[in-house]
Protein backbone atom coordinates (compact mmCIF):
# COMPACT_ATOMS: atom_id res chain seq x y z
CA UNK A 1 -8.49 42.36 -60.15
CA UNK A 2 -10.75 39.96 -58.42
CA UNK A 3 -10.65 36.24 -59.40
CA UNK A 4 -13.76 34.74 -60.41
CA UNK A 5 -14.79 31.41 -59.81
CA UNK A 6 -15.04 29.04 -63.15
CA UNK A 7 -18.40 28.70 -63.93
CA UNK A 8 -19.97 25.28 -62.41
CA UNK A 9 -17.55 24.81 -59.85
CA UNK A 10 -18.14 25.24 -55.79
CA UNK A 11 -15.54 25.67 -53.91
CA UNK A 12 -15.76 24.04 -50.81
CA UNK A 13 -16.61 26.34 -47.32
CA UNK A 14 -13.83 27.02 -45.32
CA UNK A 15 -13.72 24.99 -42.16
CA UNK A 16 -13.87 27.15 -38.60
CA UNK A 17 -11.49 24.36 -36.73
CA UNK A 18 -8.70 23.81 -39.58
CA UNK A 19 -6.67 22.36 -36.92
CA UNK A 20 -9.41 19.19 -36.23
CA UNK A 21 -8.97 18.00 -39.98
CA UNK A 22 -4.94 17.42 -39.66
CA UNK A 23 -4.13 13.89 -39.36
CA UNK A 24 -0.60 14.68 -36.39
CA UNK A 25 -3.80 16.76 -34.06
CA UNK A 26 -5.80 13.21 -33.97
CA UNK A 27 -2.66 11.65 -33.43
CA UNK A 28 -1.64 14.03 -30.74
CA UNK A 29 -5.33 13.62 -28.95
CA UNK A 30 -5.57 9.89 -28.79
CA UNK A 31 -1.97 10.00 -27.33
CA UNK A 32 -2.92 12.41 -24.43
CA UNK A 33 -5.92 9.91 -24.04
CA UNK A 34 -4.05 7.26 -23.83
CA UNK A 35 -1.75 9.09 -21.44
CA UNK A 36 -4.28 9.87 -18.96
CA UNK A 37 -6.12 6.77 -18.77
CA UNK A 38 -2.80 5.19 -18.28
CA UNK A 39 -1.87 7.91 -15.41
CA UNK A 40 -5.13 7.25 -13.74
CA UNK A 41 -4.65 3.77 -13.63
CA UNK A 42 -1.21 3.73 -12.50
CA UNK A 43 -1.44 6.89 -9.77
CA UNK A 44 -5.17 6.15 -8.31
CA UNK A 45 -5.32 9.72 -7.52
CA UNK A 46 -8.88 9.35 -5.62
CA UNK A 47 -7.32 6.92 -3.11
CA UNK A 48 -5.88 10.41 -2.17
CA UNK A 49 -8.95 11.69 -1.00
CA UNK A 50 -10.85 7.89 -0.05
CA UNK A 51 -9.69 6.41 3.19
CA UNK A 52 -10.30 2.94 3.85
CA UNK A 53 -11.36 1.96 7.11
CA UNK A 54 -11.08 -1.22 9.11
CA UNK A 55 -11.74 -2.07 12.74
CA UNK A 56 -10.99 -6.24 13.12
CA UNK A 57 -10.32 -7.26 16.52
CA UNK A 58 -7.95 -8.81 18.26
CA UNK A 59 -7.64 -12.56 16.85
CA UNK A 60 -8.29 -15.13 18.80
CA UNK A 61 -7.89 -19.17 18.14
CA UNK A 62 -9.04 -22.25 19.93
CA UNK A 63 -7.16 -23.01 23.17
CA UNK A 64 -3.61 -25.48 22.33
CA UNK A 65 -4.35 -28.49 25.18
CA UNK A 66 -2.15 -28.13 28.18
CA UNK A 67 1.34 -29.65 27.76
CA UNK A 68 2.01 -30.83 31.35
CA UNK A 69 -0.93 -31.60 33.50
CA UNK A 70 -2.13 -29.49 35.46
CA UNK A 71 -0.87 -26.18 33.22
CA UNK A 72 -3.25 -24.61 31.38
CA UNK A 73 -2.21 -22.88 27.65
CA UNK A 74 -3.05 -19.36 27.54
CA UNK A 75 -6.24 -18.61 26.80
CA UNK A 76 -5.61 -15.14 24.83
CA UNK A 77 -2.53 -13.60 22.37
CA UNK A 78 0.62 -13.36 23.66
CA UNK A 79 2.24 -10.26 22.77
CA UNK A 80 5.75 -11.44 21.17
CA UNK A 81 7.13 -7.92 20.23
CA UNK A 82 5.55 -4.81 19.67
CA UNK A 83 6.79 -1.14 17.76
CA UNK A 84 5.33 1.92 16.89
CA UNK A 85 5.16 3.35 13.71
CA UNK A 86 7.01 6.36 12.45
CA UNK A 87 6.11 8.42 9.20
CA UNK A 88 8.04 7.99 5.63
CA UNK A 89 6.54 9.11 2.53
CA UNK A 90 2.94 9.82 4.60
CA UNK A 91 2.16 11.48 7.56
CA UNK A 92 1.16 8.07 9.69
CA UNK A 93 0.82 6.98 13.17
CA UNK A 94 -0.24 3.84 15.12
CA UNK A 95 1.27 0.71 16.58
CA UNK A 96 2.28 -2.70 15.64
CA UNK A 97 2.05 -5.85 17.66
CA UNK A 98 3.24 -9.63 16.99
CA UNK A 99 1.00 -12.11 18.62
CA UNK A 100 0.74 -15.81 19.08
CA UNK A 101 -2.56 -16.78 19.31
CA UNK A 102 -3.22 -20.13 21.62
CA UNK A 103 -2.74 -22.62 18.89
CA UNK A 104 0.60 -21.54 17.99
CA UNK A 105 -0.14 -18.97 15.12
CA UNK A 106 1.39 -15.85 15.39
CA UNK A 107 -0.42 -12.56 13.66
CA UNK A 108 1.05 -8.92 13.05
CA UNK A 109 -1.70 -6.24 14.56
CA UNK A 110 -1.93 -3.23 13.18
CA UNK A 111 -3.69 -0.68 15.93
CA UNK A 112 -5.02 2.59 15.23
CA UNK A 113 -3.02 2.68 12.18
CA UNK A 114 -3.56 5.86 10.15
CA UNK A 115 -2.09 6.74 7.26
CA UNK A 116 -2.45 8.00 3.28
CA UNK A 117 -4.61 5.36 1.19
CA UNK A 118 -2.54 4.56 -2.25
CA UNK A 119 -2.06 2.27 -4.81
CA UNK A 120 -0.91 -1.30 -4.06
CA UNK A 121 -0.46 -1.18 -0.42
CA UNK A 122 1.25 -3.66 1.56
CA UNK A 123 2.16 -5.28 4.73
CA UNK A 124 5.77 -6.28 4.55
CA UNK A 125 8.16 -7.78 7.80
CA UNK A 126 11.72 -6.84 6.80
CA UNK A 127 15.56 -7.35 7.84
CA UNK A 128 15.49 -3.22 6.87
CA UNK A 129 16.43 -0.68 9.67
CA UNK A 130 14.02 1.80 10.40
CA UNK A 131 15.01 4.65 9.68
CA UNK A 132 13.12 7.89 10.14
CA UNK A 133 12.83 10.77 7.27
CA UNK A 134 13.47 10.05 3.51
CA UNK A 135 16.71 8.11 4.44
CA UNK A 136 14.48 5.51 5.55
CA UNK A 137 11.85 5.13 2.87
CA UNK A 138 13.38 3.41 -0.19
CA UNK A 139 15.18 0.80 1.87
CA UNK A 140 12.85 -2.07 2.69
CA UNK A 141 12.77 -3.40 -0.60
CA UNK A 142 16.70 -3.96 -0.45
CA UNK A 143 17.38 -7.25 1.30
CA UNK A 144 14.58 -9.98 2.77
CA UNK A 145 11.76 -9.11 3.04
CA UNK A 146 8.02 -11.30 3.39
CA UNK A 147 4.71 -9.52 2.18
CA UNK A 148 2.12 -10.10 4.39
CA UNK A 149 -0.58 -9.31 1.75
CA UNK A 150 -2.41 -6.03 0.97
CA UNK A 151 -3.07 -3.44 3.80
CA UNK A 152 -6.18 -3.54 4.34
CA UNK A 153 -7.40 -0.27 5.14
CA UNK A 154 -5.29 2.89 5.76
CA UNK A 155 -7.73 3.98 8.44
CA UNK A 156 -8.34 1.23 11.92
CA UNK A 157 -7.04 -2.28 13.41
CA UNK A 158 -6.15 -5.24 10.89
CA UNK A 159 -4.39 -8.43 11.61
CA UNK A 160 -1.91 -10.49 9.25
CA UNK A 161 -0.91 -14.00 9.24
CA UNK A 162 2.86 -14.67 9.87
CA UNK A 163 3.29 -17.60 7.83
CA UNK A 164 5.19 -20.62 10.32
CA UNK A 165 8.72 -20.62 8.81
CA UNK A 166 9.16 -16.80 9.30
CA UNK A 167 11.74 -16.21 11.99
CA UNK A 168 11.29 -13.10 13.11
CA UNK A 169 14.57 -12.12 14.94
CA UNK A 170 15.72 -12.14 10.93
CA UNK A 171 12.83 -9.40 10.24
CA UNK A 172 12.61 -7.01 13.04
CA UNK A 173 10.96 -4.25 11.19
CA UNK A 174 7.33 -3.54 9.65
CA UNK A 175 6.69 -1.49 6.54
CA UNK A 176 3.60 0.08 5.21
CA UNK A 177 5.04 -0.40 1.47
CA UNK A 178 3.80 0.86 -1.53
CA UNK A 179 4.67 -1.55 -4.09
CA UNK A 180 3.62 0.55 -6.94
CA UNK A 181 6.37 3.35 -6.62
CA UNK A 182 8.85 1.40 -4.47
CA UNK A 183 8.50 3.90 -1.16
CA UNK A 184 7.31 2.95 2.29
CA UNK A 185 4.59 4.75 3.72
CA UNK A 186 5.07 4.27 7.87
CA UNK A 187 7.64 1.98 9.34
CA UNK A 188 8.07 0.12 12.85
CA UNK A 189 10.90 -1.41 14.70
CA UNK A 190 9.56 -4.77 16.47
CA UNK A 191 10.78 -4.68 19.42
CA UNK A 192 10.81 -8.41 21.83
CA UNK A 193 8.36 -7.90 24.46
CA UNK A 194 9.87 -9.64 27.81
């Protein structure tokens, strides 16, 4: 026998979607939003396919006055040690230079860097070997180490400040680090030039 509905009373129409009006799906949709907002922000996945490109040239600063008469300070950098970069995490190539400018200053070239852009990029000198292949890309983080601020483009030439106290026979390697998953990028051996 077929029921018959109680006179007076509609029943309500059956929804197409039941699953939309249970409380746990909402719950479960606004977490996987969250999620991938989250993901996004952390993993910058279009710095994957955005280079960053940077051509500075080669710093110069005003001319130190002679020490003894009669000798003149160099007028350009002086190269104090110099390394080329070998591949870690990324694929990268280029060289790296330590200068001191006439004034006394010393800067950290990168030349013809390239490399994968990422998130939270960094120019670090370090007491780390370099090592090449994943042996060598977790371990710059592990004793000293000075951050030289962020790269500045994963593409060109950029120079760095090396702040006074740094002694660099303590820190005779260069990192590309990427501070947001602890892994180094490219790394260099400075090698003394003279």
């Amino acid at each position: 026998m077929c029921a018959v509905p109680e006179a007076g009373r509609v029943s309500p129409p059956r929804s197409r979607h039941p699953l939309l009006h249970r409380r746990s799906t909402w719950v479960v949709l606004a977490a996987a939003a969250v999620a991938a907002i989250v993901a996004t922000a952390v993993f910058q996945p279009w710095k994957l396919v955005v280079d960053e490109r940077v051509q500075e040239a080669v710093p110069a600063a005003p001319a130190a006055p002679a020490v003894s008469a009669g000798a003149p300070a160099p007028t350009g950098p002086v190269v104090l040690a110099r390394g080329t970069l070998v591949s870690h995490e990324h694929d990268s190539s280029g060289t790296v230079a330590v200068l001191r400018l006439a004034d006394g200053s010393r800067v950290l070239r990168l030349e013809d860097l390239r490399t994968s852009n990422g998130p939270r990029l960094q120019v670090w000198l370090s007491d780390a070997p370099v090592t090449p292949g994943t042996d060598g890309w977790r371990v710059f983080d592990d004793g000293r180490h000075v951050d030289l601020g962020d790269l500045k483009g994963n593409i060109g030439s950029s120079n760095y400040p090396v702040p006074r106290d740094v002694d660099l026979a303590t820190l005779p390697s260069v990192s590309i680090w990427c501070a947001r998953f602890s892994v180094s990028f490219a790394a260099a051996e400075l090698r003394p030039v003279g």
